[in-house]
N, C-alpha and C. Protein backbone atom coordinates (compact mmCIF):
# COMPACT_ATOMS: atom_id res chain seq x y z
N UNK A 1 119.33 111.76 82.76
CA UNK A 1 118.85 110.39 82.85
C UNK A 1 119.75 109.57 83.78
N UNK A 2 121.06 109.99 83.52
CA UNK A 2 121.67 109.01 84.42
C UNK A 2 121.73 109.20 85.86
N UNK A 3 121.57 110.73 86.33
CA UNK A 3 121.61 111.03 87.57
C UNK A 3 120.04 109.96 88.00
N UNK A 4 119.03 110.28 87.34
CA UNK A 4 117.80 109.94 87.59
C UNK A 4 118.16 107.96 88.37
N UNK A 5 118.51 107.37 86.88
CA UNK A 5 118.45 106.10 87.20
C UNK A 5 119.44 105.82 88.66
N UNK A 6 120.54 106.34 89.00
CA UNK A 6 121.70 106.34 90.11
C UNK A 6 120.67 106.73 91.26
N UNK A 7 119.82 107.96 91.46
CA UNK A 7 119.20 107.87 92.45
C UNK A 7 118.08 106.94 92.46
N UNK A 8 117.78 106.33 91.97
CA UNK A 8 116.49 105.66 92.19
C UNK A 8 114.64 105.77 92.08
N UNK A 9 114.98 106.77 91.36
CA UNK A 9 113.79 107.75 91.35
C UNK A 9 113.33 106.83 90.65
N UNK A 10 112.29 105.64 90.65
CA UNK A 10 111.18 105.30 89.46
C UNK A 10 110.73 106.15 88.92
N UNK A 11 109.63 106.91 89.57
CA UNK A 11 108.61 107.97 89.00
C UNK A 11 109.23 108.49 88.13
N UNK A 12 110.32 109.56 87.95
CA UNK A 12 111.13 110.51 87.01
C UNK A 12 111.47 109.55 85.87
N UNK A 13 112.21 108.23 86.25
CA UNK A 13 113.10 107.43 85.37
C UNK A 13 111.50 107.07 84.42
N UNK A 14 110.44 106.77 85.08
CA UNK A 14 109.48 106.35 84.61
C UNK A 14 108.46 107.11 83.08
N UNK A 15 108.47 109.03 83.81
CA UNK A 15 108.25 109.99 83.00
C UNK A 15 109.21 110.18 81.97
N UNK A 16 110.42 109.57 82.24
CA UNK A 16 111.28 110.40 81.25
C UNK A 16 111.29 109.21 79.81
N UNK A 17 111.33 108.48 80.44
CA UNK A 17 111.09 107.33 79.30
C UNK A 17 109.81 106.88 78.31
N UNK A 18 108.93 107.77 79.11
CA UNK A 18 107.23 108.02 78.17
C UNK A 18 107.71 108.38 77.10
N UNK A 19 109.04 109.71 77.20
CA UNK A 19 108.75 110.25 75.74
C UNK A 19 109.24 109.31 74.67
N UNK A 20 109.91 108.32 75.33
CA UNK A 20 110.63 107.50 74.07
C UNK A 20 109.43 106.07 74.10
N UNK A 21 108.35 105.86 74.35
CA UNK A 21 107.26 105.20 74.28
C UNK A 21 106.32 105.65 72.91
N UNK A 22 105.59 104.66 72.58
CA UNK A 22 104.40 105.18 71.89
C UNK A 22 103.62 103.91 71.99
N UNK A 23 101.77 104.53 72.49
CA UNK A 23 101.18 103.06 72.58
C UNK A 23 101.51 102.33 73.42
N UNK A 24 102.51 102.49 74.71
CA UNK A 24 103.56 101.34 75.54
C UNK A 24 104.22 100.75 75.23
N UNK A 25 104.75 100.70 73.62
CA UNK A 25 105.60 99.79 73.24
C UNK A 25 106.78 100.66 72.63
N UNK A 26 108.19 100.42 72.63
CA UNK A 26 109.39 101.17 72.47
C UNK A 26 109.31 101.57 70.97
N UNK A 27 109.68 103.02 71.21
CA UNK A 27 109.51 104.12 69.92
C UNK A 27 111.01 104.08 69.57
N UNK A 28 111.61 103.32 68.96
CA UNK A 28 113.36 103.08 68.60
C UNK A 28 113.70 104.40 67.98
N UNK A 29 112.83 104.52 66.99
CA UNK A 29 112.97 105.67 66.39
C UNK A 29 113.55 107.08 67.25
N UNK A 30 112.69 107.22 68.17
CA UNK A 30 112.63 108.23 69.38
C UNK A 30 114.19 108.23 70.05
N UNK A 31 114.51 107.28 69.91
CA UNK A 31 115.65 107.11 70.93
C UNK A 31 117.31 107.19 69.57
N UNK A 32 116.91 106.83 68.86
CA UNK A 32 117.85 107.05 67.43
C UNK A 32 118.01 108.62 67.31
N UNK A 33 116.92 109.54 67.00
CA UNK A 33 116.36 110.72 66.74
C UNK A 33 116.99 112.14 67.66
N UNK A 34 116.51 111.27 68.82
CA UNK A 34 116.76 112.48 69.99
C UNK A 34 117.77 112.18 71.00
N UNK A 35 118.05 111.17 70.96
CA UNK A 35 119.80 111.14 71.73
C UNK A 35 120.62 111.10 71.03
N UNK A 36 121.21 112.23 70.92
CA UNK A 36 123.29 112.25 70.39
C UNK A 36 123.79 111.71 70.92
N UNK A 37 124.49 111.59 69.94
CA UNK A 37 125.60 111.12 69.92
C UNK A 37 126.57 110.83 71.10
N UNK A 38 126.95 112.56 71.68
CA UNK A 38 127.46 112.14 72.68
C UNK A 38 126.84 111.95 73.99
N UNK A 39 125.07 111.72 73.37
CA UNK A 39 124.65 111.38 75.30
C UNK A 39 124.34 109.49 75.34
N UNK A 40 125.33 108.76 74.70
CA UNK A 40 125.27 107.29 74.30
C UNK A 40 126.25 106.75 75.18
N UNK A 41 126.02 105.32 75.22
CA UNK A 41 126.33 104.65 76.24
C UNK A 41 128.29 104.63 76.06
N UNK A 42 128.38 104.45 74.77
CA UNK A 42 130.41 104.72 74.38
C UNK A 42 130.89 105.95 75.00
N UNK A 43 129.75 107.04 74.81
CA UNK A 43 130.51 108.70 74.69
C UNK A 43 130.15 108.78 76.11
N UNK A 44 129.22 108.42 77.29
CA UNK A 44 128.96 108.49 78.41
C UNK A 44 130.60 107.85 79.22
N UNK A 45 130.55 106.90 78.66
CA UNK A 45 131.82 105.95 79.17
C UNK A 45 133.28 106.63 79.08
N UNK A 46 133.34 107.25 77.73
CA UNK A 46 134.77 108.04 78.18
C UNK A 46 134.50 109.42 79.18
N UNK A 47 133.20 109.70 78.86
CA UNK A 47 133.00 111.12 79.65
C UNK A 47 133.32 111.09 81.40
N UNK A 48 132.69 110.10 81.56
CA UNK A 48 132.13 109.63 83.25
C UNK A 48 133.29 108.66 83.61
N UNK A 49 133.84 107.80 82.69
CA UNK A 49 134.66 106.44 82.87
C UNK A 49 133.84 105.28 83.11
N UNK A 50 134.36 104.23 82.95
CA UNK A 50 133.34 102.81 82.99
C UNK A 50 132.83 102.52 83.97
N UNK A 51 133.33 102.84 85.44
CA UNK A 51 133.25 102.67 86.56
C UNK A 51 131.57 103.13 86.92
N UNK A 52 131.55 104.24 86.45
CA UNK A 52 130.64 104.82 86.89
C UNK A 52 129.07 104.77 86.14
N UNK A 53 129.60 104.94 84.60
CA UNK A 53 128.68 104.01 84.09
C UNK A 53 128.20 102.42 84.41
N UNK A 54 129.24 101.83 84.68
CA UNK A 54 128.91 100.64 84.94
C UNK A 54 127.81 100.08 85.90
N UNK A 55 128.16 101.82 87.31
CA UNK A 55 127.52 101.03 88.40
C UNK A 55 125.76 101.83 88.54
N UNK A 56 125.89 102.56 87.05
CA UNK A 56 124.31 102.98 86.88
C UNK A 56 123.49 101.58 86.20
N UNK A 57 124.51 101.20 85.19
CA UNK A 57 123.43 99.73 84.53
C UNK A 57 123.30 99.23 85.52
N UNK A 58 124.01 98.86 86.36
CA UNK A 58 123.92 97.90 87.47
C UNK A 58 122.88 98.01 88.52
N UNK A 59 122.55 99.03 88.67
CA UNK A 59 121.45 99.82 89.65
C UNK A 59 119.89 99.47 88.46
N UNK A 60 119.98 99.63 86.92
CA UNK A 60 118.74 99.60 86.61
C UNK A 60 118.67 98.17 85.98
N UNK A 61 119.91 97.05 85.95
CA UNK A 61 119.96 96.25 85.94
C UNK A 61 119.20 94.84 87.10
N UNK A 62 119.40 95.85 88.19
CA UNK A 62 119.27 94.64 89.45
C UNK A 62 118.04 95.21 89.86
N UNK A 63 117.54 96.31 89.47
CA UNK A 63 116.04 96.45 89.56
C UNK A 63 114.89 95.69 88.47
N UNK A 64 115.89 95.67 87.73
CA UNK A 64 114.61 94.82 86.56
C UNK A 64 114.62 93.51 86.76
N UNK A 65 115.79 93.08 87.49
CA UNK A 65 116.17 91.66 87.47
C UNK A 65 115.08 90.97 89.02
N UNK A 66 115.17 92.12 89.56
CA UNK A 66 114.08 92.33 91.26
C UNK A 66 112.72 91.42 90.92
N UNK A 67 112.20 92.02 89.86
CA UNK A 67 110.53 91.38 88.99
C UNK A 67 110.61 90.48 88.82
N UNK A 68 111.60 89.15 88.67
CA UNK A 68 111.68 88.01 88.53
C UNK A 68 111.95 86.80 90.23
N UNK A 69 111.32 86.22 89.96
CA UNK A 69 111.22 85.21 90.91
C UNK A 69 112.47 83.90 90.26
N UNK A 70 113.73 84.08 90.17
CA UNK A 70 114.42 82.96 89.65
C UNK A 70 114.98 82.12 90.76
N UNK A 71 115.41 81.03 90.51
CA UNK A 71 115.43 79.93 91.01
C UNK A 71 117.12 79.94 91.13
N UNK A 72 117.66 80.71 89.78
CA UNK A 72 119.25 80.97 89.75
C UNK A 72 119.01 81.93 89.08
N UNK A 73 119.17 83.25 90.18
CA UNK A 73 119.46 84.89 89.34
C UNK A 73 120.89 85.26 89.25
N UNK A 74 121.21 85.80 89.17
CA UNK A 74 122.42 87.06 89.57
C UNK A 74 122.99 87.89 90.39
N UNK A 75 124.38 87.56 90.74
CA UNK A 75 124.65 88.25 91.94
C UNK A 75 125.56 89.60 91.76
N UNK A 76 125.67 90.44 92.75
CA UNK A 76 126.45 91.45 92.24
C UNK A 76 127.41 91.79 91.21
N UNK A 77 128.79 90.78 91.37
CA UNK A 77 128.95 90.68 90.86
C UNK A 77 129.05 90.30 89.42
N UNK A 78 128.03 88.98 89.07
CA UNK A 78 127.89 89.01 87.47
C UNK A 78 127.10 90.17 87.08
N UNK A 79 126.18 90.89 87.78
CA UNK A 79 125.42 91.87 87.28
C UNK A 79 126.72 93.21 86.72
N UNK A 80 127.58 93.52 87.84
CA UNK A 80 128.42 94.24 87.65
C UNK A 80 129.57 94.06 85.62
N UNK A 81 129.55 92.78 85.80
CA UNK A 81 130.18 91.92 84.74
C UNK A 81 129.56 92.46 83.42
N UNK A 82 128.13 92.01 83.96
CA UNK A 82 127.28 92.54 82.69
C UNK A 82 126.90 93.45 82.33
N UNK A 83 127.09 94.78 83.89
CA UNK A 83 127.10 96.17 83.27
C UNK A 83 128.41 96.73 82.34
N UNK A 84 129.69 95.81 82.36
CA UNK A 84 131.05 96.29 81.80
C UNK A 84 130.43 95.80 80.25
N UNK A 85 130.42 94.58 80.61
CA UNK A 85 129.90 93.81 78.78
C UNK A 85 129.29 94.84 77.91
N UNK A 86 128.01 95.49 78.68
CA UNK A 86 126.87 96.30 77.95
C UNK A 86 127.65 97.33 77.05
N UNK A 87 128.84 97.94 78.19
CA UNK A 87 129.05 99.20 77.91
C UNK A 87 130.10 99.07 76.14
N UNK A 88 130.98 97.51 76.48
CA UNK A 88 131.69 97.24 75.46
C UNK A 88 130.96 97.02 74.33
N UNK A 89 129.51 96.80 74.30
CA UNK A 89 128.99 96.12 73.27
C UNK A 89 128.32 97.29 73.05
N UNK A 90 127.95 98.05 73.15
CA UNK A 90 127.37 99.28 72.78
C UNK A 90 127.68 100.08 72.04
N UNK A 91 129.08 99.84 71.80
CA UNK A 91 129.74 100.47 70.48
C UNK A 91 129.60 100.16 69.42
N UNK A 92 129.13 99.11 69.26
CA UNK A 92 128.38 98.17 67.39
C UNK A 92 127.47 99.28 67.12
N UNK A 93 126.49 99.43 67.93
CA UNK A 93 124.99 100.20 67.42
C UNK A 93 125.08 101.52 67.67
N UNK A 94 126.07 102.17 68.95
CA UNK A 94 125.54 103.30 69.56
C UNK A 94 124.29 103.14 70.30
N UNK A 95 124.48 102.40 71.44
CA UNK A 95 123.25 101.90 72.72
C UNK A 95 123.72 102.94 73.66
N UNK A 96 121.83 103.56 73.97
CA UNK A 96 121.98 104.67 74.51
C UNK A 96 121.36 104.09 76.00
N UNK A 97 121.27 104.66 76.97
CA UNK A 97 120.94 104.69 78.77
C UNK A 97 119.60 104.49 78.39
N UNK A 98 118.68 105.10 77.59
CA UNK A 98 117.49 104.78 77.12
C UNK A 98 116.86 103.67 76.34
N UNK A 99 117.79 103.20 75.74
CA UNK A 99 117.34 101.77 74.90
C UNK A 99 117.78 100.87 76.07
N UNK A 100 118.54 100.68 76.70
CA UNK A 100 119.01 99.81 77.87
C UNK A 100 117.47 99.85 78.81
N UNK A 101 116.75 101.21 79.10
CA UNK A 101 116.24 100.97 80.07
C UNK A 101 114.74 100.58 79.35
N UNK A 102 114.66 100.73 77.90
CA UNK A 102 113.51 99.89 77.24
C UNK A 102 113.47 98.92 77.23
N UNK A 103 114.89 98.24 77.17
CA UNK A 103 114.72 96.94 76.85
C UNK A 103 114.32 96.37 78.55
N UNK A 104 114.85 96.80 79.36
CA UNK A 104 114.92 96.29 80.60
C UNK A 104 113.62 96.35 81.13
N UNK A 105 112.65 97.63 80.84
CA UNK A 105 110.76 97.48 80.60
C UNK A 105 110.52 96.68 80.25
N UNK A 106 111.06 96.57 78.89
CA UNK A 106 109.97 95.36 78.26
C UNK A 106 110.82 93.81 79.01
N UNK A 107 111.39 93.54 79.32
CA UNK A 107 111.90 92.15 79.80
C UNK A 107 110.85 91.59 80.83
N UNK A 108 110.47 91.99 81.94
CA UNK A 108 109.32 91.50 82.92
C UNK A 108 108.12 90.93 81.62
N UNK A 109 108.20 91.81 80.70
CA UNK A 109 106.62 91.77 79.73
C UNK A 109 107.30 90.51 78.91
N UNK A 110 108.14 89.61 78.78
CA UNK A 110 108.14 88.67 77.97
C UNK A 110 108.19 88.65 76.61
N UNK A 111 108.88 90.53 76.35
CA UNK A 111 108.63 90.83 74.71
C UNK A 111 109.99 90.89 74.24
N UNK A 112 110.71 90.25 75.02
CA UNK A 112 112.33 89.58 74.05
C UNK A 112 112.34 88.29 74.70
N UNK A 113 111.48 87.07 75.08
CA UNK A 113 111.77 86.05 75.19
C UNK A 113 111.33 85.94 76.43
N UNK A 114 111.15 84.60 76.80
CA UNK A 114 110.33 84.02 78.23
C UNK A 114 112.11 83.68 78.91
N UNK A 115 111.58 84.26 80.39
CA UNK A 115 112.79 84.11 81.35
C UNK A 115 111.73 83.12 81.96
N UNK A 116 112.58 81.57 82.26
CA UNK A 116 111.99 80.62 82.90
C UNK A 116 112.49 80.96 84.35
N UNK A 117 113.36 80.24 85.04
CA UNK A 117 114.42 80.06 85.82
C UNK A 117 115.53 80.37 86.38
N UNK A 118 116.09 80.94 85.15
CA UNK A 118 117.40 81.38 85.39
C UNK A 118 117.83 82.62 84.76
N UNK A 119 118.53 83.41 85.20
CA UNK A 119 118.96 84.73 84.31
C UNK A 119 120.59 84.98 84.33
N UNK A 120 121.16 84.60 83.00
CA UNK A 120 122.60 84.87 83.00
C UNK A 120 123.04 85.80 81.97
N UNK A 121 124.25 85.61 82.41
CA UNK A 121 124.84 86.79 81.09
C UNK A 121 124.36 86.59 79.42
N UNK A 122 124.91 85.19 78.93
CA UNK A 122 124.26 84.60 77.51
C UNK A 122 122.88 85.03 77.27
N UNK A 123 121.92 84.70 78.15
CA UNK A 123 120.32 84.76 78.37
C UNK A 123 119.88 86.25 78.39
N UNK A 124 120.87 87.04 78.82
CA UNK A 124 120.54 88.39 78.88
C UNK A 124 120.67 88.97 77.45
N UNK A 125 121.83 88.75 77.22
CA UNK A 125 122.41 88.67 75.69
C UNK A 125 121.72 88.40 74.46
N UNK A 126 120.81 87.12 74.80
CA UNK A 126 120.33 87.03 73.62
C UNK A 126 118.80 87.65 73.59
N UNK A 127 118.20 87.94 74.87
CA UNK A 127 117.35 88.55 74.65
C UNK A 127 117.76 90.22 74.08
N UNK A 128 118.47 90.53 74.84
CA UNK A 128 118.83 91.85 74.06
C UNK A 128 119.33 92.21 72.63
N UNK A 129 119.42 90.95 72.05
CA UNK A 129 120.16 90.64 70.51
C UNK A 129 118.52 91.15 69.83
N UNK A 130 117.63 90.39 70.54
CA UNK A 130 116.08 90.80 69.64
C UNK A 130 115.67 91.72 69.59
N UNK A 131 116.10 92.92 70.96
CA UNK A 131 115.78 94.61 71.04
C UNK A 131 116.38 94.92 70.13
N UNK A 132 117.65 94.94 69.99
CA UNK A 132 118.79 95.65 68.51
C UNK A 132 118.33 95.13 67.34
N UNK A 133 117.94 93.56 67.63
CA UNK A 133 117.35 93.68 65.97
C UNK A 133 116.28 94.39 65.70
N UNK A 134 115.41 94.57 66.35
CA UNK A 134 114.26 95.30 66.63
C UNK A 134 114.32 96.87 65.82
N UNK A 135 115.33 97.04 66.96
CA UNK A 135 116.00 98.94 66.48
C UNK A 135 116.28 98.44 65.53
N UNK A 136 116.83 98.20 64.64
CA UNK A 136 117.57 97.96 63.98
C UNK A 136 116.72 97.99 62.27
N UNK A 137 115.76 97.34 62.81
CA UNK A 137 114.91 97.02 61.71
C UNK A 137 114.06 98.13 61.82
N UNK A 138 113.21 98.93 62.62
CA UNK A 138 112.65 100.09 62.34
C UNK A 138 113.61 101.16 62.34
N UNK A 139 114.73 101.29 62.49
CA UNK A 139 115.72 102.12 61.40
C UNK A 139 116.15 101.69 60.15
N UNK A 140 116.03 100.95 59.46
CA UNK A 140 116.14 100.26 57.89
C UNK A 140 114.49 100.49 57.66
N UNK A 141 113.46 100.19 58.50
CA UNK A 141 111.92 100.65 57.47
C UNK A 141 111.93 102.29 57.33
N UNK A 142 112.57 103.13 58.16
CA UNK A 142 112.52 104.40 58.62
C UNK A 142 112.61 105.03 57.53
N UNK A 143 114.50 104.57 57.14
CA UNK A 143 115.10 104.85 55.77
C UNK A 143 114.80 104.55 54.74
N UNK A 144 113.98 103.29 54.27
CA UNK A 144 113.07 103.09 53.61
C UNK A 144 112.35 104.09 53.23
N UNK A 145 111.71 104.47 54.16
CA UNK A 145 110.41 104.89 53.84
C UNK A 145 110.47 106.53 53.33
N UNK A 146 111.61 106.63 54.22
CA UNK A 146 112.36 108.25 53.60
C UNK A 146 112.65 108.11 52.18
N UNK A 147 113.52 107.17 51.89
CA UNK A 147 113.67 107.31 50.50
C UNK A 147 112.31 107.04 49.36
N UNK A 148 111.19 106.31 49.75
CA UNK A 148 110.30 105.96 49.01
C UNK A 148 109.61 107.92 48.91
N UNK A 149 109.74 108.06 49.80
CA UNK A 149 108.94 109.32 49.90
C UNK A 149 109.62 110.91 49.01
N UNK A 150 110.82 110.28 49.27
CA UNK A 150 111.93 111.45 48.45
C UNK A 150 111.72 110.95 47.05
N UNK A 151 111.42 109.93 46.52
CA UNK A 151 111.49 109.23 45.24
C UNK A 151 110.37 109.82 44.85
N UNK A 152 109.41 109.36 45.20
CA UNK A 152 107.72 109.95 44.78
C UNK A 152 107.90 111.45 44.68
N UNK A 153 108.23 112.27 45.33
CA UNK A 153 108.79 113.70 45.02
C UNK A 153 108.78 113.97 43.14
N UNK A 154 109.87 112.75 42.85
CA UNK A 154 110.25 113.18 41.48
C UNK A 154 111.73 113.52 41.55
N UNK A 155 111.78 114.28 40.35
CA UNK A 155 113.14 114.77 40.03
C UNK A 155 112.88 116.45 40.52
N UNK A 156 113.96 116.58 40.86
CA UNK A 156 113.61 118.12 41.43
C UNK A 156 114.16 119.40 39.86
N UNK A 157 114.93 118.35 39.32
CA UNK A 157 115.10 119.44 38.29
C UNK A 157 114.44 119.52 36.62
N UNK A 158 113.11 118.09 36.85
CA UNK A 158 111.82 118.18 36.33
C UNK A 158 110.66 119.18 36.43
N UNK A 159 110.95 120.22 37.85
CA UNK A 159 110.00 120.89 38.20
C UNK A 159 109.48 122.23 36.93
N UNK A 160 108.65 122.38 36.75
CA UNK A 160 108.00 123.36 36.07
C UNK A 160 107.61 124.79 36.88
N UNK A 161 107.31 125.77 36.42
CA UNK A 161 106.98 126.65 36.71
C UNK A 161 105.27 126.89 35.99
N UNK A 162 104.75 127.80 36.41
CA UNK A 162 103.58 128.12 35.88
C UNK A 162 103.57 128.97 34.22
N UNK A 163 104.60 129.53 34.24
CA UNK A 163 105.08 130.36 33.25
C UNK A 163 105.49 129.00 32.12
N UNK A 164 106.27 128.14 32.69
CA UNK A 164 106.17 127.31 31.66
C UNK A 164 105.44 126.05 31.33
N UNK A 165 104.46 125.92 32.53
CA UNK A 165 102.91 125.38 31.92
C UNK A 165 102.39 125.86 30.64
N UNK A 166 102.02 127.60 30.88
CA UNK A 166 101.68 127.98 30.38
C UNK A 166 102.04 128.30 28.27
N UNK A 167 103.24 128.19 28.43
CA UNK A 167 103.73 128.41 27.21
C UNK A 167 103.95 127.08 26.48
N UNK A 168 103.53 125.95 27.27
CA UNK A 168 103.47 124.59 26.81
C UNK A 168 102.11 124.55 26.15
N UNK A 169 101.25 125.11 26.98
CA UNK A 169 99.55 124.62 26.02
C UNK A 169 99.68 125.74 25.42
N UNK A 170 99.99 126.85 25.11
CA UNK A 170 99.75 127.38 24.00
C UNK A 170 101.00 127.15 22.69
N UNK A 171 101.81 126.61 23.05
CA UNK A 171 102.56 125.49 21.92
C UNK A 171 101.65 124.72 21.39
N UNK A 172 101.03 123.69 22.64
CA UNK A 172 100.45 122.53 22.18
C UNK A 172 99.23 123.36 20.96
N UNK A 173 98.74 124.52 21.61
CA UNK A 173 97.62 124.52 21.16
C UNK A 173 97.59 125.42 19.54
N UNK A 174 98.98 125.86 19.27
CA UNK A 174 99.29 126.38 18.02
C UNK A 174 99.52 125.19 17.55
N UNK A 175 100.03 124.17 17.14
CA UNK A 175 100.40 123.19 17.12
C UNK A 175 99.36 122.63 16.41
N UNK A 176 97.97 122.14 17.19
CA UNK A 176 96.78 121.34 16.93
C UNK A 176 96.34 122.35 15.84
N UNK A 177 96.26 123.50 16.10
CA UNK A 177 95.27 124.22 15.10
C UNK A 177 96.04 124.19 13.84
N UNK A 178 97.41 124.05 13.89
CA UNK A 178 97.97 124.25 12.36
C UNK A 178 97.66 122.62 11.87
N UNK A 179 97.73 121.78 12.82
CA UNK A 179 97.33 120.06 12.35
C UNK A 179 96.00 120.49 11.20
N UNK A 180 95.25 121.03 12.24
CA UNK A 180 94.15 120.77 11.74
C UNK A 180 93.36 121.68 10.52
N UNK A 181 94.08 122.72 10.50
CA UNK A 181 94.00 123.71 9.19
C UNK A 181 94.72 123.35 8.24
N UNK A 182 95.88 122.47 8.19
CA UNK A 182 96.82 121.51 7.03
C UNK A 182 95.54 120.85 6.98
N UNK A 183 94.69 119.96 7.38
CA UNK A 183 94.39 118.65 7.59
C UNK A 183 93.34 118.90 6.72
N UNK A 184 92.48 120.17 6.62
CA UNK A 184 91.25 120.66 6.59
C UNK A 184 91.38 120.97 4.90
N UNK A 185 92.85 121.25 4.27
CA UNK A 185 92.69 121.92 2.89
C UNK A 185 92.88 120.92 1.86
């Protein structure tokens, strides 16, 4: 992925990011799931060094930033600024090259907040605060929903066998007939 985004390849950067799509809208899950650990934006950074990470956000940074018509955008350098920021702040969640480049999709689409005018570091920031909450929250329904589902299971050491189905109704059913032959005299 990262060679991809450094050369410039849309098309590839474009395919590779389908798989972490569903419907067109970001599959968090997908990107939680199937990137390790160490292919994340912290473990990239000691691997490669910041430098180099830095100057890939920066490349898919100043392309997303391209789609906007601002009045006061960003210049190399703050972009550069804000590729160092990313990389520091990425260590709260574990932000992978792939959630960076979802969020940076969905930004033209107005689905972390309307960019009027201007695009700065804060503004970038807080739209990206709504992607993580985002992730964030369909990993808490995820786990949820795992546990609701492990719960409904039962107890695992409730489980029965057929053998001891079986020796239950014919308990039960010695049982009734002696009720009812007491009951009868």
């Amino acid at each position: 992925m990262l060679n991809l985004v450094a050369k410039g390849s849309k098309g590839e950067v474009f395919n590779e990011m389908c798989r972490f799509k569903e419907k067109g809208e970001p599959n968090h899950l997908a990107v939680i799931q199937n990137v390790p650990v160490t292919e994340r934006l912290p473990a990239l950074a000691k691997m490669y060094g910041n430098d180099k990470i830095a100057g890939v956000l920066s490349i898919a940074i100043t392309n997303a930033l391209n789609n906007f018509n601002l009045r006061v955008g960003m210049n190399p350098e703050q972009i550069a600024n804000l590729s160092y920021e990313l990389i520091n702040e990425s260590e709260q969640d574990q932000l992978a090259l792939q959630d960076i480049m979802l969020f940076l999709d969905g930004l033209p689409k107005f689905k972390y907040g309307k960019v009027y005018d201007r695009m700065d570091m804060p503004t970038f920031f807080e739209m990206l605060e709504v992607y993580r909450e985002q992730r964030h929250q369909a990993y808490v329904n995820a786990k949820e929903e795992s546990h609701a589902q492990f719960k409904a299971m039962g107890d695992s050491n409730r489980m029965s066998t057929d053998t001891d189905k079986e020796a239950n109704r014919n308990a039960m059913n010695e049982y009734l007939k002696n009720q009812y032959n007491n009951g009868n005299k």
